[in-house]
Structure formats: C-alpha cells, structure tokens
PDB file of N, CA and C in Angstrom:
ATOM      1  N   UNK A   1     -21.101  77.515 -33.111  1.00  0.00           N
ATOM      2  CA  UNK A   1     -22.285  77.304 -32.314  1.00  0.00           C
ATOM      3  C   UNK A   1     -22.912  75.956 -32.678  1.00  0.00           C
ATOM      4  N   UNK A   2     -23.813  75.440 -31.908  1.00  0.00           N
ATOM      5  CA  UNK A   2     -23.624  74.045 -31.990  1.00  0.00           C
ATOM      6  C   UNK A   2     -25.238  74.383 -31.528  1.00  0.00           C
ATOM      7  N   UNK A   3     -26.580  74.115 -32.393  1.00  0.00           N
ATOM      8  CA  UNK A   3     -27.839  74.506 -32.349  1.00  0.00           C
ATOM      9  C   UNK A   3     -28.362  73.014 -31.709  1.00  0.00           C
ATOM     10  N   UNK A   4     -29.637  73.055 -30.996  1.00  0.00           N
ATOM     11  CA  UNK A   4     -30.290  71.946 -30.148  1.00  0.00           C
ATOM     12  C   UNK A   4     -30.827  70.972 -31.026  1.00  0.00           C
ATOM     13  N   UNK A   5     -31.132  71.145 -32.772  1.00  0.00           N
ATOM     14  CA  UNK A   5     -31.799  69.922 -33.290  1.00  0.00           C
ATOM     15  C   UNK A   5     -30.457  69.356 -33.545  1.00  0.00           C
ATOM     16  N   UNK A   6     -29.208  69.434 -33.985  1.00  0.00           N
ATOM     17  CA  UNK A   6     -28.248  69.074 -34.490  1.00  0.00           C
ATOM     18  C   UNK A   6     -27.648  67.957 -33.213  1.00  0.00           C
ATOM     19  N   UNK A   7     -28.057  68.666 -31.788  1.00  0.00           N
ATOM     20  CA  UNK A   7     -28.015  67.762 -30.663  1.00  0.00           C
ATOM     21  C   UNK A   7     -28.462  66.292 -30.604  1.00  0.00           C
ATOM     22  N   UNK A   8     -30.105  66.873 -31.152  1.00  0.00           N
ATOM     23  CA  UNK A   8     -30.990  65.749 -30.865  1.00  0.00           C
ATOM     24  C   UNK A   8     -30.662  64.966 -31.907  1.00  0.00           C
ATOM     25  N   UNK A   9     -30.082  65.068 -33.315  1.00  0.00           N
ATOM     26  CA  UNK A   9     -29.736  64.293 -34.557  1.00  0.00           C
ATOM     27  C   UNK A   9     -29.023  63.475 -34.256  1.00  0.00           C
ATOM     28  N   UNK A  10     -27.817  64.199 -33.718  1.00  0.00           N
ATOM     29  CA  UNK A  10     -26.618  62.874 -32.781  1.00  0.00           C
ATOM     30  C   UNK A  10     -26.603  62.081 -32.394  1.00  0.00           C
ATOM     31  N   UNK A  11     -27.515  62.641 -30.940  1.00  0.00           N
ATOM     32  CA  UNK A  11     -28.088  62.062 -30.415  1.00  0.00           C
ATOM     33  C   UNK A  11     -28.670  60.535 -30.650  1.00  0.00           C
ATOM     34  N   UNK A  12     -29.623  60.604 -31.660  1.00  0.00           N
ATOM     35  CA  UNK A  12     -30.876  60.059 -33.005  1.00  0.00           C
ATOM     36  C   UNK A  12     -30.113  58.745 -33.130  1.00  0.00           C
ATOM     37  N   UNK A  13     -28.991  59.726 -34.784  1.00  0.00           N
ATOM     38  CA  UNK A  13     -27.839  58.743 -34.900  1.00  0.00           C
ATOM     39  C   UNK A  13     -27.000  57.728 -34.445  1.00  0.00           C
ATOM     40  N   UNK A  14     -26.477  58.045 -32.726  1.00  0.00           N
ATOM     41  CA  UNK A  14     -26.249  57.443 -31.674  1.00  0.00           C
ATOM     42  C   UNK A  14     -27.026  56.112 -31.495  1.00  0.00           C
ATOM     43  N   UNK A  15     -28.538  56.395 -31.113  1.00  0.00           N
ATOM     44  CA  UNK A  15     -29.615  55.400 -30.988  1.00  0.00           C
ATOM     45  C   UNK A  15     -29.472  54.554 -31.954  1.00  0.00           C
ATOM     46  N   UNK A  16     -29.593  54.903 -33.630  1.00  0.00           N
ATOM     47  CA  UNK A  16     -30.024  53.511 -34.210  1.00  0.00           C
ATOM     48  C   UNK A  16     -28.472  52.795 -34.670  1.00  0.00           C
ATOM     49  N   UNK A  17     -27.464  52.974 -34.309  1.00  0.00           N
ATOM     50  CA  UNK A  17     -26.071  52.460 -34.417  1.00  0.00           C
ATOM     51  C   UNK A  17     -26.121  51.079 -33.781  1.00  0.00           C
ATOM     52  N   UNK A  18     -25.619  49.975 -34.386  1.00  0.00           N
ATOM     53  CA  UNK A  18     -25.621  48.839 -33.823  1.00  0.00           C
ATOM     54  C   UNK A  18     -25.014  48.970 -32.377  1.00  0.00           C
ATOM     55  N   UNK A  19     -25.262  48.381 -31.212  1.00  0.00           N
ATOM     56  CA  UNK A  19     -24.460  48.155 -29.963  1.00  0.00           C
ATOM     57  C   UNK A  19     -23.308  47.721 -30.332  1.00  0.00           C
ATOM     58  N   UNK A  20     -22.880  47.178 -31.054  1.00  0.00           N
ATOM     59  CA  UNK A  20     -21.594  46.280 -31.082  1.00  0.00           C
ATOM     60  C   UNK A  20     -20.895  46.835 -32.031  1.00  0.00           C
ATOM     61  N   UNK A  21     -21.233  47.899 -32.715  1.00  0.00           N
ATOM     62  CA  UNK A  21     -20.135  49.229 -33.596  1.00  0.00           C
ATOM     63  C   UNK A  21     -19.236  49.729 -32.685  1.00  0.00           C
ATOM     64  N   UNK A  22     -17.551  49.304 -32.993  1.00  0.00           N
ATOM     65  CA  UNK A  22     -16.868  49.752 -31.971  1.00  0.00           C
ATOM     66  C   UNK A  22     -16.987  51.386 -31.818  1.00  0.00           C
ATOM     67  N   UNK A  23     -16.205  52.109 -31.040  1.00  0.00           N
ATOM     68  CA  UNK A  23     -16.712  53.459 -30.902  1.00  0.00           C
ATOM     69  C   UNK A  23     -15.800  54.414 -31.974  1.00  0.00           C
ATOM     70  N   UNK A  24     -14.837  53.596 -32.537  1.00  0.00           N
ATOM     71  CA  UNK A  24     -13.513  54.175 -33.512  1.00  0.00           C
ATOM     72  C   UNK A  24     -14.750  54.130 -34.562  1.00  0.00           C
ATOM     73  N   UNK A  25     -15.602  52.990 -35.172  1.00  0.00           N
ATOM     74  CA  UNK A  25     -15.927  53.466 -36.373  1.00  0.00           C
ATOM     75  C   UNK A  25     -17.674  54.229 -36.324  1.00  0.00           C
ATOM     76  N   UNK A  26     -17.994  54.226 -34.906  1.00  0.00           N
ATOM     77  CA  UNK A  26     -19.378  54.805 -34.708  1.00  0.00           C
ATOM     78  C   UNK A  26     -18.868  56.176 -34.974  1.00  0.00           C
ATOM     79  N   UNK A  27     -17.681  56.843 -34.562  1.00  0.00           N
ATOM     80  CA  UNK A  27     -16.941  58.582 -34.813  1.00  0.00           C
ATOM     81  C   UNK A  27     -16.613  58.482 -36.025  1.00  0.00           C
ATOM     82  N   UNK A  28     -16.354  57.385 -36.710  1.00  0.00           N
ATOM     83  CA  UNK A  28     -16.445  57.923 -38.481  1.00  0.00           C
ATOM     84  C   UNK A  28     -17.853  58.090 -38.983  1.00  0.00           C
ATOM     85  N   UNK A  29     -18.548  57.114 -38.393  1.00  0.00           N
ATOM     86  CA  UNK A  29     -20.264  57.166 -39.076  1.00  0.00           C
ATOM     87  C   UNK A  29     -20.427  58.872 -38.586  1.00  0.00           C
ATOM     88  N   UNK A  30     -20.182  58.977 -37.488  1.00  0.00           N
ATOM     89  CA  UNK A  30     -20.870  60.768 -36.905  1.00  0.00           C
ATOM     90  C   UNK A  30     -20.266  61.613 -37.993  1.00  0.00           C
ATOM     91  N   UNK A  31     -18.682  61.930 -37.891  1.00  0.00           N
ATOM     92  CA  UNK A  31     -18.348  62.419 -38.702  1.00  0.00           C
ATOM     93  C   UNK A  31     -18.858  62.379 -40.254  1.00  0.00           C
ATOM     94  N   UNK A  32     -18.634  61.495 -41.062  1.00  0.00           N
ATOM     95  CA  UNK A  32     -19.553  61.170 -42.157  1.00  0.00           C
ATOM     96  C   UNK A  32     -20.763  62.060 -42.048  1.00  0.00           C
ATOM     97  N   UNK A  33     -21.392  61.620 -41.191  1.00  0.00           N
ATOM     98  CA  UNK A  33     -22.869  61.984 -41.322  1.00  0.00           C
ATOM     99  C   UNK A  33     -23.324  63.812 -40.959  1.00  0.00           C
ATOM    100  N   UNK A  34     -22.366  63.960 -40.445  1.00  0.00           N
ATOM    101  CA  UNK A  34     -22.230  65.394 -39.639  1.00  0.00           C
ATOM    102  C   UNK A  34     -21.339  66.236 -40.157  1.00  0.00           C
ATOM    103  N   UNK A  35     -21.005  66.232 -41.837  1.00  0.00           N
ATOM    104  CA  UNK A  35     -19.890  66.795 -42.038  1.00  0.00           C
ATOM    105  C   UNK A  35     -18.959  68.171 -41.314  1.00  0.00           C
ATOM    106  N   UNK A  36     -18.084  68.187 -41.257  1.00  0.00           N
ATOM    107  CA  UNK A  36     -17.791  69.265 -40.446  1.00  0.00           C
ATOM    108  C   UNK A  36     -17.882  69.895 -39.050  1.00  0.00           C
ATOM    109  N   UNK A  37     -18.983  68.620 -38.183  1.00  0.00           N
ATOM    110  CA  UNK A  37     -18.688  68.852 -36.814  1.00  0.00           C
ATOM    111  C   UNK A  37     -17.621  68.048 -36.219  1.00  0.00           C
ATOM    112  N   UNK A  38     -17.018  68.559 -35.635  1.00  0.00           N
ATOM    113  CA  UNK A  38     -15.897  67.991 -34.481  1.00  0.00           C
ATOM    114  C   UNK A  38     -16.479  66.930 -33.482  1.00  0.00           C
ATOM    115  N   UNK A  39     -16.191  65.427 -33.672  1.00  0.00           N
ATOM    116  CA  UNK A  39     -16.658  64.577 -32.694  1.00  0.00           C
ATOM    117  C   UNK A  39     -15.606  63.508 -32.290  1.00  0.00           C
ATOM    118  N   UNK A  40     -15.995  63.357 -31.036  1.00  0.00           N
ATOM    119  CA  UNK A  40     -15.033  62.278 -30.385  1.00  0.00           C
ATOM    120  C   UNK A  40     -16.023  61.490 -29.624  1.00  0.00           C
ATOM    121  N   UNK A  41     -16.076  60.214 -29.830  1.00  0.00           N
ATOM    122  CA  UNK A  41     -16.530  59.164 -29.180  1.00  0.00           C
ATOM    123  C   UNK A  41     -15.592  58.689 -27.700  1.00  0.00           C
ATOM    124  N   UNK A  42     -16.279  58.469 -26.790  1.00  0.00           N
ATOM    125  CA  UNK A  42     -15.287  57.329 -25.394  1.00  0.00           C
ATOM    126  C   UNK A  42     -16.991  57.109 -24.264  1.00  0.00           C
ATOM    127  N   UNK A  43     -16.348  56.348 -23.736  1.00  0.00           N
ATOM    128  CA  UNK A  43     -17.252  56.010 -22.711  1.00  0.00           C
ATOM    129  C   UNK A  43     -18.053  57.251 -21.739  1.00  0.00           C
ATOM    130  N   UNK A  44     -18.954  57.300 -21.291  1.00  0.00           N
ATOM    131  CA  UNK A  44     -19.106  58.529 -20.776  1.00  0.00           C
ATOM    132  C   UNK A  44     -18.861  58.491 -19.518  1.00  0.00           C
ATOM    133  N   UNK A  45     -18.196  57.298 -18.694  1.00  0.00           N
ATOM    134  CA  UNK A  45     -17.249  57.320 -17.486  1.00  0.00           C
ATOM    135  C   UNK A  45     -15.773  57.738 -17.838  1.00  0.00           C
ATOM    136  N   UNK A  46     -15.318  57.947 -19.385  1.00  0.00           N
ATOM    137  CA  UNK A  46     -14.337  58.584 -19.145  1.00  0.00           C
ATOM    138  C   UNK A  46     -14.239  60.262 -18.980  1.00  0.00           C
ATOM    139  N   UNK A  47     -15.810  60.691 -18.931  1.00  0.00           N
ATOM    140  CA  UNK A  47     -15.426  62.058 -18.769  1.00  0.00           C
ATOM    141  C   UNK A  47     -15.392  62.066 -17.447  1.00  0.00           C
ATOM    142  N   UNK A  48     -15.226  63.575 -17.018  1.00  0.00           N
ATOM    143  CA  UNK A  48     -15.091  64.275 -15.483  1.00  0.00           C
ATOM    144  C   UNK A  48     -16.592  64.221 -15.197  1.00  0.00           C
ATOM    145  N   UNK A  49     -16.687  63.759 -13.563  1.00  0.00           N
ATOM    146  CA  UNK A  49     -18.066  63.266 -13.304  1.00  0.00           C
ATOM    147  C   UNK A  49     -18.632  65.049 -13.229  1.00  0.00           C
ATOM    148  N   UNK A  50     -17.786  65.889 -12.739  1.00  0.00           N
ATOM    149  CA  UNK A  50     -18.343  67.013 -12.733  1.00  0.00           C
ATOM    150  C   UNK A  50     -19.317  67.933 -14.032  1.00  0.00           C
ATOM    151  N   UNK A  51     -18.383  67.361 -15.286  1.00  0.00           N
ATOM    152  CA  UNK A  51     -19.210  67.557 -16.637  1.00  0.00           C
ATOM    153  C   UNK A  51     -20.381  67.579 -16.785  1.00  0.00           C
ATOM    154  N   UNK A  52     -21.333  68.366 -17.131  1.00  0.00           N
ATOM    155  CA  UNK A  52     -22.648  68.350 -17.295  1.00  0.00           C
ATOM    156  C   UNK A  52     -22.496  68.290 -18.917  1.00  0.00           C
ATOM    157  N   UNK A  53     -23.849  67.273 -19.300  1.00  0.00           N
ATOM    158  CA  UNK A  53     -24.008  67.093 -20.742  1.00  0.00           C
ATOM    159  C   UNK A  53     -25.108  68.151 -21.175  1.00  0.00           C
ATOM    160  N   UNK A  54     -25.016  68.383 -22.417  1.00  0.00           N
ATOM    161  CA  UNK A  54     -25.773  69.470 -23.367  1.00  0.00           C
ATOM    162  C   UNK A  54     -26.906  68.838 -23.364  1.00  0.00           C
ATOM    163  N   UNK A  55     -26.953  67.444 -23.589  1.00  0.00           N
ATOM    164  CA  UNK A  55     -28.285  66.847 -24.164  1.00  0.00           C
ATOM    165  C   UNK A  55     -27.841  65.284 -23.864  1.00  0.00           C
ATOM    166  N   UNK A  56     -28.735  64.426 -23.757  1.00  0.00           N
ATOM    167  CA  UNK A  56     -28.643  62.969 -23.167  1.00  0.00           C
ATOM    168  C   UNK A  56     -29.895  62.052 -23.813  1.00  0.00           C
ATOM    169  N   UNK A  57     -29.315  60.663 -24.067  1.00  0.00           N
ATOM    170  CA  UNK A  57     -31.220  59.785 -24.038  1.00  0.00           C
ATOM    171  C   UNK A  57     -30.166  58.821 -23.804  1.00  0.00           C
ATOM    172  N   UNK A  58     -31.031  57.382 -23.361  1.00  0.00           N
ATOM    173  CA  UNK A  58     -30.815  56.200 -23.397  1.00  0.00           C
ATOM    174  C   UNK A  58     -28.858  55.816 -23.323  1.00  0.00           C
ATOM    175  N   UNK A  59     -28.946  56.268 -24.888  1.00  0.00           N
ATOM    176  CA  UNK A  59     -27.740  55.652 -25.500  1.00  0.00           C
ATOM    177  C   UNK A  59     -26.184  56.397 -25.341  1.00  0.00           C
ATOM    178  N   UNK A  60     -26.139  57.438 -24.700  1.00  0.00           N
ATOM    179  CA  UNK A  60     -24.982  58.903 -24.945  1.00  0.00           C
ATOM    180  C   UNK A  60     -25.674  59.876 -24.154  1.00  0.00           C
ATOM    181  N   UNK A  61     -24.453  60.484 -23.666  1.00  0.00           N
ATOM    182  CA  UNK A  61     -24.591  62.095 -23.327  1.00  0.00           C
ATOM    183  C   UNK A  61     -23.874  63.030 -24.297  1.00  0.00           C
ATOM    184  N   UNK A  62     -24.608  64.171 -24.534  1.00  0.00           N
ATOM    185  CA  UNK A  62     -23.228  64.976 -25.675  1.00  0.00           C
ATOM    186  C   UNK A  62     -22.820  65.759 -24.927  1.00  0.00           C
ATOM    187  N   UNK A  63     -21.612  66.498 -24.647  1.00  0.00           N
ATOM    188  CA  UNK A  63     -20.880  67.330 -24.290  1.00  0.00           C
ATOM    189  C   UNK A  63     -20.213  68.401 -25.503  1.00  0.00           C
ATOM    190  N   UNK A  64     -20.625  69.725 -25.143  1.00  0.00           N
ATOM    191  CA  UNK A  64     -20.096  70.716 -25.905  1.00  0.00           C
ATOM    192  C   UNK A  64     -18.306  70.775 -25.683  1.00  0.00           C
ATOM    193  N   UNK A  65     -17.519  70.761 -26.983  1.00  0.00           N
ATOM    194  CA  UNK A  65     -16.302  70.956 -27.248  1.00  0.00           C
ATOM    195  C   UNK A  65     -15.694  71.926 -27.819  1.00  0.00           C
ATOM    196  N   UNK A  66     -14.812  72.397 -27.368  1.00  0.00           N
ATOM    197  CA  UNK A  66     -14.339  73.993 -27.411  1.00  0.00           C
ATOM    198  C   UNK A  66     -12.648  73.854 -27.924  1.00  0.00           C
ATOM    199  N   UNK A  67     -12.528  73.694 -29.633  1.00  0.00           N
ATOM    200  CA  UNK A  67     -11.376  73.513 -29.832  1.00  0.00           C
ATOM    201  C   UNK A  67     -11.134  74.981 -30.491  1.00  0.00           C
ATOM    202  N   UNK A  68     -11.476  76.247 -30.248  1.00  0.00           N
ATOM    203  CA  UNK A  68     -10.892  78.012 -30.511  1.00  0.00           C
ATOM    204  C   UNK A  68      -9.915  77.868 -30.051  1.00  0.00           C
ATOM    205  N   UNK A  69      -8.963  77.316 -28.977  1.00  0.00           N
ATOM    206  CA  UNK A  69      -7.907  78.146 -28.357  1.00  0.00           C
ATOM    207  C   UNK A  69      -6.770  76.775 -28.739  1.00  0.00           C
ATOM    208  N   UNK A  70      -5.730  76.653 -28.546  1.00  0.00           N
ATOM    209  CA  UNK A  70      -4.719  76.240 -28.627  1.00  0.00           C
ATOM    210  C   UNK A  70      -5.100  74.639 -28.107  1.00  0.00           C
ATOM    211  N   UNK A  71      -5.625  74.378 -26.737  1.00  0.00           N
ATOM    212  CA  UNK A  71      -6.082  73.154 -26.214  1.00  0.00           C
ATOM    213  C   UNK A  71      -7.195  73.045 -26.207  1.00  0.00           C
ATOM    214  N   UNK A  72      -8.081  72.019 -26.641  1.00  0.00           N
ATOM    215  CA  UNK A  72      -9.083  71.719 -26.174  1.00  0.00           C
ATOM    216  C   UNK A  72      -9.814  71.335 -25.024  1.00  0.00           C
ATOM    217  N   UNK A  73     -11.041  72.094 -24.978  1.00  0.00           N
ATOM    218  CA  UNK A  73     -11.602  71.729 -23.186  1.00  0.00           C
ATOM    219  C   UNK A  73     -13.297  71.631 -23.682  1.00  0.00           C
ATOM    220  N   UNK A  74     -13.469  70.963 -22.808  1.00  0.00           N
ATOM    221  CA  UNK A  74     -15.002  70.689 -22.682  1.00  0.00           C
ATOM    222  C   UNK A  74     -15.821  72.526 -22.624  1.00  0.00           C
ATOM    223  N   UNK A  75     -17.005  72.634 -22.565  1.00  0.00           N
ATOM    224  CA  UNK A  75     -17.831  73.974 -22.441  1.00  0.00           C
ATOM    225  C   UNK A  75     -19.243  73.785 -22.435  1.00  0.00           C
ATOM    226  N   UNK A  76     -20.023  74.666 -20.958  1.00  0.00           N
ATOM    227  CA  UNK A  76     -21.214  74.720 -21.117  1.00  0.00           C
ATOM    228  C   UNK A  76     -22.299  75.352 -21.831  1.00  0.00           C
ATOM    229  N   UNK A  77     -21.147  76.128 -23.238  1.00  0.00           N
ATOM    230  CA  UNK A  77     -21.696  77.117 -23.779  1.00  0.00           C
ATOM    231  C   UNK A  77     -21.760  77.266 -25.249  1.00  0.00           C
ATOM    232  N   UNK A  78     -22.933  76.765 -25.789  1.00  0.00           N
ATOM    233  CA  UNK A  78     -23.083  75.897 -27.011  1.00  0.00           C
ATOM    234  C   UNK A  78     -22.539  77.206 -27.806  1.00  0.00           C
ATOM    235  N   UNK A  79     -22.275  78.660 -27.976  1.00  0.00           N
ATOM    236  CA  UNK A  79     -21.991  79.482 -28.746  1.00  0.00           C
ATOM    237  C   UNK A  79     -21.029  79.525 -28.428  1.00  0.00           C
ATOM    238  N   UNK A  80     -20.144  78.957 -27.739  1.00  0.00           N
ATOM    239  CA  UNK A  80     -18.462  78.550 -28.371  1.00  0.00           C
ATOM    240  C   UNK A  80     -17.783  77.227 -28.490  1.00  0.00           C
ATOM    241  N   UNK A  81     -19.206  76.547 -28.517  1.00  0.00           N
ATOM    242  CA  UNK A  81     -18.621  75.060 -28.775  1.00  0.00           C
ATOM    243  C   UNK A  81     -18.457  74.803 -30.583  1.00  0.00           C
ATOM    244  N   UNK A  82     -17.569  73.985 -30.328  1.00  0.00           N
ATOM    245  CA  UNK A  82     -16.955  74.078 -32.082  1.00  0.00           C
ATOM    246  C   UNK A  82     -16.993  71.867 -31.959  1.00  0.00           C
ATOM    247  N   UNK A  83     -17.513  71.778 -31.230  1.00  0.00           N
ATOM    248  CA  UNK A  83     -17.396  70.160 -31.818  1.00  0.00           C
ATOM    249  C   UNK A  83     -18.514  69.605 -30.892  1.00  0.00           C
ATOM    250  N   UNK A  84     -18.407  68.254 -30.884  1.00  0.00           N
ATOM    251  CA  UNK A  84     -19.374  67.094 -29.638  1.00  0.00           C
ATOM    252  C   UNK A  84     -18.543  66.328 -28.955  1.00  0.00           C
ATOM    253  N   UNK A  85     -18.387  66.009 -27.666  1.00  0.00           N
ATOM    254  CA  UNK A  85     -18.009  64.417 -26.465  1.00  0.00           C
ATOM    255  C   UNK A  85     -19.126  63.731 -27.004  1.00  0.00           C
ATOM    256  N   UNK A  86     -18.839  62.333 -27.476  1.00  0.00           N
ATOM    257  CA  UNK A  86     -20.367  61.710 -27.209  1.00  0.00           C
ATOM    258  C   UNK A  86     -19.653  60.432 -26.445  1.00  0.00           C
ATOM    259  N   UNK A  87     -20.568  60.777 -25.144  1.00  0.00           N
ATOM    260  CA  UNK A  87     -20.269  60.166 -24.170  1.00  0.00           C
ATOM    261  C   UNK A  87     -21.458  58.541 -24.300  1.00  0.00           C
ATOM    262  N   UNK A  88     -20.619  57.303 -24.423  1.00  0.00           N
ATOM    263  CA  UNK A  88     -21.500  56.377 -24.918  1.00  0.00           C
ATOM    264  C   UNK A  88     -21.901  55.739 -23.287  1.00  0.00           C
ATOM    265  N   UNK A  89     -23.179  55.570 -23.254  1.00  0.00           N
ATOM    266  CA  UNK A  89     -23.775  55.076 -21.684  1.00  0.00           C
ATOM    267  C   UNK A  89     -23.835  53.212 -21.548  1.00  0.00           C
ATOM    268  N   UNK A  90     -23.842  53.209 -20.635  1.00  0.00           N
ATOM    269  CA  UNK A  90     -24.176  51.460 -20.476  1.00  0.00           C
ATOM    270  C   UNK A  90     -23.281  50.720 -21.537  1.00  0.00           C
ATOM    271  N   UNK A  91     -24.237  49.346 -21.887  1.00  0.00           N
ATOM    272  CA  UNK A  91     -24.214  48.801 -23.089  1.00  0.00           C
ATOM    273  C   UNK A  91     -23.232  49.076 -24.243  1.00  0.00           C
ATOM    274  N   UNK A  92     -23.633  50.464 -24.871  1.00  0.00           N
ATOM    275  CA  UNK A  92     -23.574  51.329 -25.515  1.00  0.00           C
ATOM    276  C   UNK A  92     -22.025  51.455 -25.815  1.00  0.00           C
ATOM    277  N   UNK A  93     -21.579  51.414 -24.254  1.00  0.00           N
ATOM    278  CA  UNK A  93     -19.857  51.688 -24.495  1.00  0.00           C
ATOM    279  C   UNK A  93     -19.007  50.702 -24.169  1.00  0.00           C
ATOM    280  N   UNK A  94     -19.308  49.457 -24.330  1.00  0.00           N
ATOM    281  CA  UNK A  94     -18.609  48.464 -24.519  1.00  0.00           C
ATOM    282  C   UNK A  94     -18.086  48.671 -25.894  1.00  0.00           C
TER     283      UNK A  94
END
C-alpha cells in the first residue's frame, strides 16, 4: 500500500531536484531516499494518456505500480500498488 503523505514526499523530493539531474540518477536519489519503494522515473508523455495519476504538482505526476503478479502494470488502487511512475512534466523531463 502506498499511503498519501509518502505521495506528497515524492512528490516534495521531485520539486527540489535540480532540473538538469538526468532522470537515471533522480531514480537513484528516490530510491535512496525512499528505501524500499519501487520507482521508475520517464517522461510523463511516455505514459498512456489514458493513465490517471495518484497525485501531481508542478514538477511530476505519480502513478501507482503494481509489481504482485508476474508483469508489471500501472493501478488505480493505492492498496495494491507496490511501487511509483514518476512521470517527470515539462522542463522537468528533459
């Protein structure tokens, strides 16, 4: 389960990250900082436009990640999400 302040922390984290931190080592800073949550950084035009995000500001959208079953898939349902998408916006995902 994946609780709403832990969202907004990401989130947080996300914000004060230099713009120009590529996104390979902004997912080690998360990781680092988040021990033990599941995160993947990419642009947030590479997700499916249909995707709805968990939580959003400025800098990222997060998307709940659902790695229980054999493949991983995105989920709108933070009590079986087991990781984060952080979908980087604008700027952000250069």
């Amino acid at each position: 389960m994946i609780a709403a302040a832990l969202l907004e922390a990401v989130a947080a984290r996300v914000g004060e990250a230099p713009a120009s931190l590529p996104a390979a080592d902004l997912q080690r800073d998360l990781r680092a900082q988040f021990a033990g949550l599941r995160v993947v950084v990419c642009s947030d035009d590479d997700l499916p436009p249909r995707a709805q995000p968990a939580f959003g500001n400025a800098h990222c959208n997060l998307y709940y990640l659902d790695a229980s079953a054999h493949c991983v898939t995105l989920t709108a349902d933070a009590e079986v999400a087991t990781g984060l998408v952080v979908g980087l916006r604008g700027e952000d995902a250069d």
